[in-house]
C-alpha atoms as a PDB file:
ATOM      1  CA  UNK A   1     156.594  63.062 -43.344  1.00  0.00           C
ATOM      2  CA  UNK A   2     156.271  59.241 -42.324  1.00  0.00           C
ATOM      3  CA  UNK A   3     154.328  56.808 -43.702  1.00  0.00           C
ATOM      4  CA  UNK A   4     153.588  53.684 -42.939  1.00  0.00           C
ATOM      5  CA  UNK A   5     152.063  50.856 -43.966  1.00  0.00           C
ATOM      6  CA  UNK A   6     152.213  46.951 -42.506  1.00  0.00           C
ATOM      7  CA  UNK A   7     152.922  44.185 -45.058  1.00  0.00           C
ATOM      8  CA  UNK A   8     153.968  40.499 -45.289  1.00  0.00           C
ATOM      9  CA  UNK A   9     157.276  39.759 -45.130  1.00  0.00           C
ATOM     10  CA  UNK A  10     157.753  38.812 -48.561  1.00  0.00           C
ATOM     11  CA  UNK A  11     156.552  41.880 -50.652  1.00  0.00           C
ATOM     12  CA  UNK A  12     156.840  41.830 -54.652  1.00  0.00           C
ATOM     13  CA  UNK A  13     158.254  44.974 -56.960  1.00  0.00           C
ATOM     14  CA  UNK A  14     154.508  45.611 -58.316  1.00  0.00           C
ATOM     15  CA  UNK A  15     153.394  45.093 -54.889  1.00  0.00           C
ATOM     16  CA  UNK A  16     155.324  47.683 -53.790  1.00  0.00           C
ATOM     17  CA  UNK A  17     154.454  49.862 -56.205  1.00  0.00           C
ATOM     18  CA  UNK A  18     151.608  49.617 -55.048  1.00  0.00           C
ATOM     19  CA  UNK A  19     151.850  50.351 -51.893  1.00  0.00           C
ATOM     20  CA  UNK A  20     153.854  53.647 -52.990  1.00  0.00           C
ATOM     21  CA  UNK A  21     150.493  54.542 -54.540  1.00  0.00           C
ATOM     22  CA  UNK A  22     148.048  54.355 -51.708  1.00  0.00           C
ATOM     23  CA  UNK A  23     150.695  55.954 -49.175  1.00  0.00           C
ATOM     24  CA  UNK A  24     152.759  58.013 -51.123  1.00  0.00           C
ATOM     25  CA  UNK A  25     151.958  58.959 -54.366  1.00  0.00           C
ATOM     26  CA  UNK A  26     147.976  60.240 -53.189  1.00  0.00           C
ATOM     27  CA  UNK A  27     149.007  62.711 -50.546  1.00  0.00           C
ATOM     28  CA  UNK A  28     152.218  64.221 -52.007  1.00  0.00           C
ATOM     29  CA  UNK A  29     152.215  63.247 -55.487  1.00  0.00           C
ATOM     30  CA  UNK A  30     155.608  61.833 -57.189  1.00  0.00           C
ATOM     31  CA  UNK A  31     158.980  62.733 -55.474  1.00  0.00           C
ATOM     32  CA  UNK A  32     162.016  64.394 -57.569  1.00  0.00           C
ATOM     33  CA  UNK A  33     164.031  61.415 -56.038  1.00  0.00           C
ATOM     34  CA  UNK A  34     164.101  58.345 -54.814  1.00  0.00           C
ATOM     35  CA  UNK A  35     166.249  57.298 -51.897  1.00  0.00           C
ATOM     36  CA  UNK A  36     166.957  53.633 -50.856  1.00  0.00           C
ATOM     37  CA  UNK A  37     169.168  50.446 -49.981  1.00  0.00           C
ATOM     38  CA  UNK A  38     169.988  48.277 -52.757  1.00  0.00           C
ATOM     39  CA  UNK A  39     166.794  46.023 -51.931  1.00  0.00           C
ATOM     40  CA  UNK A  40     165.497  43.734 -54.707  1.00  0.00           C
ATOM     41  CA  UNK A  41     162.547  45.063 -55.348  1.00  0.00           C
ATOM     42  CA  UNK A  42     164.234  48.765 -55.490  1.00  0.00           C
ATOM     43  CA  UNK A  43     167.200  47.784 -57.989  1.00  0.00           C
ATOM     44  CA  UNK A  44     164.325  45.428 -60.280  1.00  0.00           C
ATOM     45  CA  UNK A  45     163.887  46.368 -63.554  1.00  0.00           C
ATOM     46  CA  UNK A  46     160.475  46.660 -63.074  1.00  0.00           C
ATOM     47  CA  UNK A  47     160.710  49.850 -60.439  1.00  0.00           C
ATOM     48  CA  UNK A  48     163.569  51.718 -62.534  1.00  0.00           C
ATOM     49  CA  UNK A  49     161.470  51.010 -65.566  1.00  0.00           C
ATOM     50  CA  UNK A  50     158.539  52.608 -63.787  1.00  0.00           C
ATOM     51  CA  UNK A  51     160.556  55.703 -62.163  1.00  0.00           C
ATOM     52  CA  UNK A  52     162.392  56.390 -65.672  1.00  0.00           C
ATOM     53  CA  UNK A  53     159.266  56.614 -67.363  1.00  0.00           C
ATOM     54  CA  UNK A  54     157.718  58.512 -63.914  1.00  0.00           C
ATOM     55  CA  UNK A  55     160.561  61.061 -64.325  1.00  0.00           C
ATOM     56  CA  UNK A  56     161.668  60.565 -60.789  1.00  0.00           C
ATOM     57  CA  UNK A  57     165.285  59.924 -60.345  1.00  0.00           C
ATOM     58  CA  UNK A  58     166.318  57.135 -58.306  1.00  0.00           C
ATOM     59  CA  UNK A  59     169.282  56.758 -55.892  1.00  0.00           C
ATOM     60  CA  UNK A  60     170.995  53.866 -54.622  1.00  0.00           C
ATOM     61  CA  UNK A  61     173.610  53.547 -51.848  1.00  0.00           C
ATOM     62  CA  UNK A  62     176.510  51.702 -52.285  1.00  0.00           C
ATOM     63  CA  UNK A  63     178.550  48.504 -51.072  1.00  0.00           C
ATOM     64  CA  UNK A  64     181.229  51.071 -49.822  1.00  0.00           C
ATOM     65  CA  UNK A  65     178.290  53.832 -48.422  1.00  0.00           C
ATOM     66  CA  UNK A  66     175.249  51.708 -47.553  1.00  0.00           C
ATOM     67  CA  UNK A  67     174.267  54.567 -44.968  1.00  0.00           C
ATOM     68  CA  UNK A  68     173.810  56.843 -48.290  1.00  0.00           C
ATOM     69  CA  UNK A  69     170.046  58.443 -46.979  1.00  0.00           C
ATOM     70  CA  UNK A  70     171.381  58.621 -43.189  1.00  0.00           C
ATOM     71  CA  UNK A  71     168.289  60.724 -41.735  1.00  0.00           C
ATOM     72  CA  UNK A  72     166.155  57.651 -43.027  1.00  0.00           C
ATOM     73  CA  UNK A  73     168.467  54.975 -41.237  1.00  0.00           C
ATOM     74  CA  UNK A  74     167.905  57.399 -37.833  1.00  0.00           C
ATOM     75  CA  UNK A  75     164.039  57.562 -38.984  1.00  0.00           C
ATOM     76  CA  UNK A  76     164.138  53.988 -38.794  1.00  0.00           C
ATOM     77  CA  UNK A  77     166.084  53.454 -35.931  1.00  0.00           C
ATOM     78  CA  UNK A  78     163.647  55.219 -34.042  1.00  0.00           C
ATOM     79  CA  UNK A  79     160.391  53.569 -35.375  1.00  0.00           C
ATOM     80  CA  UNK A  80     161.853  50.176 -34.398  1.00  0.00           C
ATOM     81  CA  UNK A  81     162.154  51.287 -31.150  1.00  0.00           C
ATOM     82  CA  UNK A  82     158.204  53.140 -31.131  1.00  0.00           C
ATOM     83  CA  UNK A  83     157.023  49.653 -32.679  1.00  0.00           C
ATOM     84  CA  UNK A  84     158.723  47.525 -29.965  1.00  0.00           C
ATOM     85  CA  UNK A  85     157.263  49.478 -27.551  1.00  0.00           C
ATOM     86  CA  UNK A  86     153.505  49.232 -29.205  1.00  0.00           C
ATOM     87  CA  UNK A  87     154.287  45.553 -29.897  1.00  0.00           C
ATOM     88  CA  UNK A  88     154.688  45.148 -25.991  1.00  0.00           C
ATOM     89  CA  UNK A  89     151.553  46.616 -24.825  1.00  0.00           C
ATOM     90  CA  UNK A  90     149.527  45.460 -27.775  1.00  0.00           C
ATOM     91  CA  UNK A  91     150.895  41.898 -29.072  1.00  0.00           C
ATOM     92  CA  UNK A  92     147.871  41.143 -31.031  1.00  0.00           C
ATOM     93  CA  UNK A  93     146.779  44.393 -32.570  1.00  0.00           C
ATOM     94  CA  UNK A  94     149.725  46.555 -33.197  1.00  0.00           C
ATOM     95  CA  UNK A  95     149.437  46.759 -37.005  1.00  0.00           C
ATOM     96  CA  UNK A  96     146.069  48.453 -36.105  1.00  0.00           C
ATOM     97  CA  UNK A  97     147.807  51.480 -34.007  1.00  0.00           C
ATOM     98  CA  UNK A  98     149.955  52.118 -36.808  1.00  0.00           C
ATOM     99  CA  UNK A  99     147.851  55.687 -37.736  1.00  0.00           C
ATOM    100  CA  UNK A 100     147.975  56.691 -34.665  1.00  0.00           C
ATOM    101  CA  UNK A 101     152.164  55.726 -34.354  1.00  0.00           C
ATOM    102  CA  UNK A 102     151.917  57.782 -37.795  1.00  0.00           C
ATOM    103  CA  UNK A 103     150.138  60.653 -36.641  1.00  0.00           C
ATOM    104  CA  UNK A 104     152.326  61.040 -33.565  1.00  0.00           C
ATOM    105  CA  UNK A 105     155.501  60.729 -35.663  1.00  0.00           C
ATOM    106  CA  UNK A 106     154.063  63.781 -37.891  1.00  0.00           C
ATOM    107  CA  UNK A 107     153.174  65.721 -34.980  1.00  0.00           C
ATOM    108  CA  UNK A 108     156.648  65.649 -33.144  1.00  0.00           C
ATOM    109  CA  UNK A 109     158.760  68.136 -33.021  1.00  0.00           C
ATOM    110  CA  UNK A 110     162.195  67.881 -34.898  1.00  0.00           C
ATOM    111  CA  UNK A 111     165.197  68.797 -33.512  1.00  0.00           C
ATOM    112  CA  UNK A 112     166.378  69.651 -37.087  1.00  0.00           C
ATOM    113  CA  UNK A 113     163.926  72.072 -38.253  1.00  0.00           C
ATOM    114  CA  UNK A 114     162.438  73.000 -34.860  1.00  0.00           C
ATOM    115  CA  UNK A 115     159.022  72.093 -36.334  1.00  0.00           C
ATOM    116  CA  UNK A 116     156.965  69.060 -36.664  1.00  0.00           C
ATOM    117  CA  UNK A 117     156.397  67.180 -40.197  1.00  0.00           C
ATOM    118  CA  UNK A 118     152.466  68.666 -40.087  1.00  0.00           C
ATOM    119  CA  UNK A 119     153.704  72.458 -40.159  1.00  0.00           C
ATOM    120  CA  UNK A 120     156.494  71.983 -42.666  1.00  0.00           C
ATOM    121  CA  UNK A 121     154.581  70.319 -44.971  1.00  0.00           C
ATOM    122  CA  UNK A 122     151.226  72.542 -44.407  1.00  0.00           C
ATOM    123  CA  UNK A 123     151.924  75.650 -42.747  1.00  0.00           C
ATOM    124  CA  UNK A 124     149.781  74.460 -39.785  1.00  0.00           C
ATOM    125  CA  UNK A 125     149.379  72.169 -37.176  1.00  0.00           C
ATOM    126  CA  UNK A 126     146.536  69.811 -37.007  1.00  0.00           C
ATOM    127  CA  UNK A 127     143.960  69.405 -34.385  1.00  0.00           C
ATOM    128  CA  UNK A 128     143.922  66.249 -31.718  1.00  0.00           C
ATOM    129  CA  UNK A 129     141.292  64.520 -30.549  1.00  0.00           C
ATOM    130  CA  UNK A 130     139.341  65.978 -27.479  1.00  0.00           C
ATOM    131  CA  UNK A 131     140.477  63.686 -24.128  1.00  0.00           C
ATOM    132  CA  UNK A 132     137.715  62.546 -22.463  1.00  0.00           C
ATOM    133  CA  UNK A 133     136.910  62.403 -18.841  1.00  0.00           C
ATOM    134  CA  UNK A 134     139.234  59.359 -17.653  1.00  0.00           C
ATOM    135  CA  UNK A 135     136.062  57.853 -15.607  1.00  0.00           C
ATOM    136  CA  UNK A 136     132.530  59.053 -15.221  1.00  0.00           C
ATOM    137  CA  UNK A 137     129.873  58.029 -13.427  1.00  0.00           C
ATOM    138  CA  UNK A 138     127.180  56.101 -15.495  1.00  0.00           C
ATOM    139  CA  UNK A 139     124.965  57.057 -13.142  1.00  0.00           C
ATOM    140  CA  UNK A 140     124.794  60.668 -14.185  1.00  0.00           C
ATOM    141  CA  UNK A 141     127.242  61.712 -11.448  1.00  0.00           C
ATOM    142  CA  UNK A 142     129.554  63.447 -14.670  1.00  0.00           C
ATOM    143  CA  UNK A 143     126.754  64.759 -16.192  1.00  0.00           C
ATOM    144  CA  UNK A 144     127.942  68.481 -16.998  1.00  0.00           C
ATOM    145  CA  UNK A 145     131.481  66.970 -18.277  1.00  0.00           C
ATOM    146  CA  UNK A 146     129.335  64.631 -20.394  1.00  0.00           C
ATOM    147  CA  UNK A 147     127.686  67.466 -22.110  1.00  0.00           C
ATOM    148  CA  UNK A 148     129.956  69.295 -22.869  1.00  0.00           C
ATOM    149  CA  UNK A 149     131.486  66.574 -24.655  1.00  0.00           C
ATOM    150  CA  UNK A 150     127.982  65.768 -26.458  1.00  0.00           C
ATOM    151  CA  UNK A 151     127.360  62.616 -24.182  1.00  0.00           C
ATOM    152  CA  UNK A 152     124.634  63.022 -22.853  1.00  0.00           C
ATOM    153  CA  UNK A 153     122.083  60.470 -24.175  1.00  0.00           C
ATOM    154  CA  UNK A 154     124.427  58.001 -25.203  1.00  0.00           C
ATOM    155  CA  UNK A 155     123.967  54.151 -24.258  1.00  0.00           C
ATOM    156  CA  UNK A 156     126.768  53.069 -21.589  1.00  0.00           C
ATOM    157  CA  UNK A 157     128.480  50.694 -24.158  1.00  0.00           C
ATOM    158  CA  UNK A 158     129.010  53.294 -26.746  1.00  0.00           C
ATOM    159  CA  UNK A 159     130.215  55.421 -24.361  1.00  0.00           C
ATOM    160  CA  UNK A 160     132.939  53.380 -23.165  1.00  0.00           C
ATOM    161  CA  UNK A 161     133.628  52.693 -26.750  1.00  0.00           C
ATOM    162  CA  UNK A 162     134.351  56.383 -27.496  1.00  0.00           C
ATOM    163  CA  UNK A 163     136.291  56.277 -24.436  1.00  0.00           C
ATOM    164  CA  UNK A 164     138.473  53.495 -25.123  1.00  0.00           C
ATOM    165  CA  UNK A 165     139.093  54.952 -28.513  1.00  0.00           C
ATOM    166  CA  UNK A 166     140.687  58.013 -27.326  1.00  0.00           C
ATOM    167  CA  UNK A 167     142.402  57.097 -24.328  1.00  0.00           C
ATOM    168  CA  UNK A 168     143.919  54.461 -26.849  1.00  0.00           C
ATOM    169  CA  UNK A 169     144.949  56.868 -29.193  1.00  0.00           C
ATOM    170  CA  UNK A 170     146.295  59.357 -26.621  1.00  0.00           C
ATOM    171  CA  UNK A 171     148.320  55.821 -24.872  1.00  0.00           C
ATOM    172  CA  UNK A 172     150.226  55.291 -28.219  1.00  0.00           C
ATOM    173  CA  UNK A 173     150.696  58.867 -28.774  1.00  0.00           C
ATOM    174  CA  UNK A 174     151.942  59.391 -25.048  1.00  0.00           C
ATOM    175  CA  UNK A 175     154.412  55.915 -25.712  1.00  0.00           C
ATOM    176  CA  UNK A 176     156.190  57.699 -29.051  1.00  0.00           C
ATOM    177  CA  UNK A 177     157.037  60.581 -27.295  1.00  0.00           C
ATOM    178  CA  UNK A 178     158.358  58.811 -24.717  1.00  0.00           C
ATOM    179  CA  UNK A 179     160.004  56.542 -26.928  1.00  0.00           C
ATOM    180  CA  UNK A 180     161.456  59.778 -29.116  1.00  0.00           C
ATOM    181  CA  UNK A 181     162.541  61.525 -25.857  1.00  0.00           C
ATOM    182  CA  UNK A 182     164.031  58.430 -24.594  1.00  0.00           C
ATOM    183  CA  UNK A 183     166.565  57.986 -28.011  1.00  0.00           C
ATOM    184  CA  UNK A 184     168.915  60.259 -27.169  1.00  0.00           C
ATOM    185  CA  UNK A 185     169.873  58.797 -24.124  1.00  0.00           C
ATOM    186  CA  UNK A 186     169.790  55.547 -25.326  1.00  0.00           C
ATOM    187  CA  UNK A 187     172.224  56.369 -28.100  1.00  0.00           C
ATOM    188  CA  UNK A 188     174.896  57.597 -25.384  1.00  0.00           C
ATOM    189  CA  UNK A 189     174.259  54.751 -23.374  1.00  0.00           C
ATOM    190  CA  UNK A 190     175.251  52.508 -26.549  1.00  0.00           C
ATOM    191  CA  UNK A 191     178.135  54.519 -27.287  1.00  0.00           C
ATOM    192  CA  UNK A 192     179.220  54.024 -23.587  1.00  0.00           C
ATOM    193  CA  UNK A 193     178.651  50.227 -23.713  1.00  0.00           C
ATOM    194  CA  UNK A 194     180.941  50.126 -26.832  1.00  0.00           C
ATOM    195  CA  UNK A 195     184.193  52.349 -25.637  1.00  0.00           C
ATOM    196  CA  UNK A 196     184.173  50.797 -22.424  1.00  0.00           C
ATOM    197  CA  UNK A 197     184.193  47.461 -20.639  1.00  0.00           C
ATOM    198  CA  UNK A 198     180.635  47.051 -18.606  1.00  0.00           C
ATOM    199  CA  UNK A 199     181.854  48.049 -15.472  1.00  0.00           C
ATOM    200  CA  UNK A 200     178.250  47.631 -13.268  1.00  0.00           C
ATOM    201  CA  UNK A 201     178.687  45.610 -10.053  1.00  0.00           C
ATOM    202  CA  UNK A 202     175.129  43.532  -9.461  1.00  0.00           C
ATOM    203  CA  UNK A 203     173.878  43.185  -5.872  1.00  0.00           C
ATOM    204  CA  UNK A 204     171.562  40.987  -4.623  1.00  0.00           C
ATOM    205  CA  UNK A 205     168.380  42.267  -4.431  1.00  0.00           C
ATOM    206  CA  UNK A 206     169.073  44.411  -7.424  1.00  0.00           C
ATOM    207  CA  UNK A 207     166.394  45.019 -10.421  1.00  0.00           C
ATOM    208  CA  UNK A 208     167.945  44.301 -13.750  1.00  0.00           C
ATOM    209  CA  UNK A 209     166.863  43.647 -17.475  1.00  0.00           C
ATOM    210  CA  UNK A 210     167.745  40.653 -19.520  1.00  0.00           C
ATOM    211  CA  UNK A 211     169.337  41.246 -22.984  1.00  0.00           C
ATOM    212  CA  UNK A 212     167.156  38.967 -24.946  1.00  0.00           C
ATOM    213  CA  UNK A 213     169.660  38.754 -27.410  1.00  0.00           C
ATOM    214  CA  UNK A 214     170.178  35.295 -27.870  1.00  0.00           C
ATOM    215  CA  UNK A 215     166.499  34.106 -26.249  1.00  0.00           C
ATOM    216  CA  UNK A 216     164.094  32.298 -28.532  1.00  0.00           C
ATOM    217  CA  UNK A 217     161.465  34.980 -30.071  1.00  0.00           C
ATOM    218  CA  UNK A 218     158.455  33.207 -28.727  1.00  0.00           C
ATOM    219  CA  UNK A 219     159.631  33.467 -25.407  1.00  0.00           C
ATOM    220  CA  UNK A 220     160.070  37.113 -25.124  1.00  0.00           C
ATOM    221  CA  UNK A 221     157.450  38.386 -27.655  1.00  0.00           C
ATOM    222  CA  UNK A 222     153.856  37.204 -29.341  1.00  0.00           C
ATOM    223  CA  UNK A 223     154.527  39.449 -32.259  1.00  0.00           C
ATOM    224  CA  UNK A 224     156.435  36.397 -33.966  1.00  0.00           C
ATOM    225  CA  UNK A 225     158.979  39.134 -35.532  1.00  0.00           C
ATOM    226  CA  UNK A 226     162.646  38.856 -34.926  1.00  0.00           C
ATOM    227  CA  UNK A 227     162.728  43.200 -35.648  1.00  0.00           C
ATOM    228  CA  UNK A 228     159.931  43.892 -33.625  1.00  0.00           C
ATOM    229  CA  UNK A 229     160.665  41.899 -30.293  1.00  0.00           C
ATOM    230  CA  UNK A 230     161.909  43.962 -27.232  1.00  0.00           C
ATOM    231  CA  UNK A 231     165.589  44.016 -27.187  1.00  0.00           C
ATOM    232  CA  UNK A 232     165.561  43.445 -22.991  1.00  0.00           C
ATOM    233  CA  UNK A 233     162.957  42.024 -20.646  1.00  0.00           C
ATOM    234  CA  UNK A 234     162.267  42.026 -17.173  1.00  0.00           C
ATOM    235  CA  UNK A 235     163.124  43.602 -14.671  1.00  0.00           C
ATOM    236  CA  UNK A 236     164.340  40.625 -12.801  1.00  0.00           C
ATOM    237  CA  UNK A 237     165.676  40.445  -8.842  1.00  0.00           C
ATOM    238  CA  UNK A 238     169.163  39.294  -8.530  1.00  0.00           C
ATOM    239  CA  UNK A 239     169.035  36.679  -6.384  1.00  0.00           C
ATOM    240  CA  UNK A 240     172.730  35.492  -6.829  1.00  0.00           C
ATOM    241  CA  UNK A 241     176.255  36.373  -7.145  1.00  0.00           C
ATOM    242  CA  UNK A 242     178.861  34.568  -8.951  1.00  0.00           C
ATOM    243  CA  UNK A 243     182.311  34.912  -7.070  1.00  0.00           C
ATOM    244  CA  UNK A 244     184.021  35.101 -10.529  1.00  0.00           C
ATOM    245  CA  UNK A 245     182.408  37.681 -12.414  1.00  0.00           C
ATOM    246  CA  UNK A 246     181.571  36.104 -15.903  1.00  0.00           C
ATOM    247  CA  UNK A 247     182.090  37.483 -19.667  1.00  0.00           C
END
């Protein structure tokens, strides 16, 4: 199961602790182990301390193995990828659509078990919210669609409320599986990029993205994280050759 939680950047050992607590430790009680990098706060001797007397047995990777927990470091791989994606439709409130990033997580299917995180963990899959009609007439032109959906009778604003709450829920549930379907290929593509020279002749005229590698943070994302900015923007039109090509 994921969970997640958003913090500052600089997070203390009790205040992680904490947050083990409230995400954790209340809906699956204290693990047999504990898998992690060799973070500060993880290797403190406050958080051993706590485990040892927790009887939960902690495990650290290694200088030589840092990739010791590697289904967590493709977990994560992946979530950076959902989170840029949120981060780019919603700049201002993504920290907000992080149950619903959750939820979707939980509720995909996993290529190693063939199940999602919900079913393995409770023998059943949980229900989704109903999808409401994607535009009604406040007139009363939907009015059978609205009661069967227990509209009818509602004020215009709440209704648009309850529709805007759904139809965001379903958007950032609709963008991780996107995002999930889309790692794969993405992968490959890396792998490509890495055994062979970039062999792609531009044209003009041609839609491309910009690797936004080494552009300034503020200029490619509002977010104001270095992790969570996209890693290309655009697309852009070539509108220019060079004769040379250039390295």
């Amino acid at each position: 199961m994921v969970r997640l939680a958003a913090v500052r950047k600089s997070v203390t050992a009790p205040q992680a602790d904490q947050f083990f607590v409230d995400n954790v430790f209340r809906h699956h009680g204290l693990p047999e182990a504990f898998v992690s990098d060799r973070d500060p706060r993880f290797v403190s001797h406050f958080w051993q301390h706590l485990f040892r007397l927790l009887g939960t047995r902690l495990a650290m990777s290694t200088a030589d193995h840092p990739q010791t927990d590697g289904q967590t470091e493709r977990v994560n791989r992946v979530l950076e990828d959902i989170l840029r994606s949120v981060c780019a439709a919603e700049s201002t409130k993504w920290s907000t659509l992080l149950p619903q990033v959750e939820f979707a997580l939980n509720n995909a299917v996993h290529s190693s078990t063939g199940f999602t995180p919900f079913y393995v963990n409770g023998l059943r899959h949980p229900r989704t919210p109903l999808t409401l009609p994607r535009a009604f007439n406040l007139g009363g032109g939907e009015a059978n669609a609205e009661d069967t959906r227990g509209l009818k009778g509602l004020s215009t604003s709440v209704k648009l409320n309850l529709l805007s709450f759904i139809e965001t829920g379903e958007a950032v549930r609709e963008r991780v599986r996107d995002t999930m379907a889309a790692t794969p290929d993405t992968q490959k593509e890396q792998c490509d990029r890495q055994g062979r020279k970039n062999t792609q002749v531009f044209k003009l005229g041609d839609q491309v993205l910009l690797n936004a590698k080494n552009l300034p943070t503020q200029a490619v994302s509002a977010v104001g994280s270095t992790e969570l900015r996209p890693r290309f923007v655009g697309p852009f039109t070539v509108i220019g050759v060079p004769a040379t090509p250039t390295r």
